[in-house]
Protein backbone atom coordinates (compact mmCIF):
# COMPACT_ATOMS: atom_id res chain seq x y z
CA UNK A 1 -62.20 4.86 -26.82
CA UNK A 2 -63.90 3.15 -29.67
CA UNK A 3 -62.62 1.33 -32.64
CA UNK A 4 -64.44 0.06 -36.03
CA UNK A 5 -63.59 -1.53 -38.58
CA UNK A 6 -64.65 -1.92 -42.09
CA UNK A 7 -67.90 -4.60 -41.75
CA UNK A 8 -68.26 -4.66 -38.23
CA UNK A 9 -69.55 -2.35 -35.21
CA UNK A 10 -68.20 -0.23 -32.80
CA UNK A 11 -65.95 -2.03 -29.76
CA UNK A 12 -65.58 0.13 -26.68
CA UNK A 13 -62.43 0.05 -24.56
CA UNK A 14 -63.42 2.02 -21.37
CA UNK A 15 -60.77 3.36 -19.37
CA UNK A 16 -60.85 4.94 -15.33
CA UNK A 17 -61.67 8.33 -13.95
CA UNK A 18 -58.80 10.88 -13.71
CA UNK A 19 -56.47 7.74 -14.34
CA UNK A 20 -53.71 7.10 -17.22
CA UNK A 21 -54.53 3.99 -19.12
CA UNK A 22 -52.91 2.23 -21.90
CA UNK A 23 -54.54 0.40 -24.48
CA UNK A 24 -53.15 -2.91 -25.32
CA UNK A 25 -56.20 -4.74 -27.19
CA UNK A 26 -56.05 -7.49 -29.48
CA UNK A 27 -59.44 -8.61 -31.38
CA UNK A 28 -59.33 -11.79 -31.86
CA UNK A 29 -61.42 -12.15 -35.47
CA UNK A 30 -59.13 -12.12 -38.47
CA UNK A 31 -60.92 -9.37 -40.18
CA UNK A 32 -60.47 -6.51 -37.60
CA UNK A 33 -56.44 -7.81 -37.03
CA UNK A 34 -55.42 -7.86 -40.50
CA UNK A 35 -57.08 -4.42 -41.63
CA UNK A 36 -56.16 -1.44 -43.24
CA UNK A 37 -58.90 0.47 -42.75
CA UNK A 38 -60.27 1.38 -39.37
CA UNK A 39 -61.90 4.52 -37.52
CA UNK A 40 -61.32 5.73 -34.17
CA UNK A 41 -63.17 7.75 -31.86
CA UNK A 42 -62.75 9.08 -28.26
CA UNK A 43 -65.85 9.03 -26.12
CA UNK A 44 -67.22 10.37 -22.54
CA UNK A 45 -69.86 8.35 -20.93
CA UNK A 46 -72.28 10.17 -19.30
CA UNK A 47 -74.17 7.56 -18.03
CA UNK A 48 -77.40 5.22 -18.59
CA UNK A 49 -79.57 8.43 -19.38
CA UNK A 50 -77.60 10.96 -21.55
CA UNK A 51 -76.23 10.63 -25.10
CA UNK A 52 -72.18 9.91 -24.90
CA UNK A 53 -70.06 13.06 -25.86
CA UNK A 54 -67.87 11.97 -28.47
CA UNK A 55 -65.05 13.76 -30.80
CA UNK A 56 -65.37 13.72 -34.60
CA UNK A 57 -64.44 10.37 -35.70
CA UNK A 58 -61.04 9.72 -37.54
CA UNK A 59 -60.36 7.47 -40.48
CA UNK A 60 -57.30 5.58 -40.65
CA UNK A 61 -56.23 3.83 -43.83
CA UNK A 62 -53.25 2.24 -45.14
């Protein structure tokens, strides 16, 4: 999963294979807490050598 906020880059929260995990994240700069605009993305990592597959990025805003 990846996460961005207006001003800064992407954060990655990677999760485990064939596994359910919940994402409980808190980003500790003021900016990315308090926002009201933020985009979100899932990604698959394909490894060191090939491009992530990624879906088509959603925008959030309040």
């Amino acid at each position: 999963m990846q996460v961005k906020v207006e001003g800064y880059g992407w954060n990655r929260y990677d999760g485990k294979q064939k596994k359910t995990v919940t994402l409980n994240y808190l980003n500790w700069a003021a900016p990315q807490r308090y926002t009201d605009d933020a985009y979100i993305r899932v990604c698959r990592d394909k490894g060191s050598l090939n491009p992530d597959n990624c879906s088509t990025t959603k925008h959030y805003q309040r």
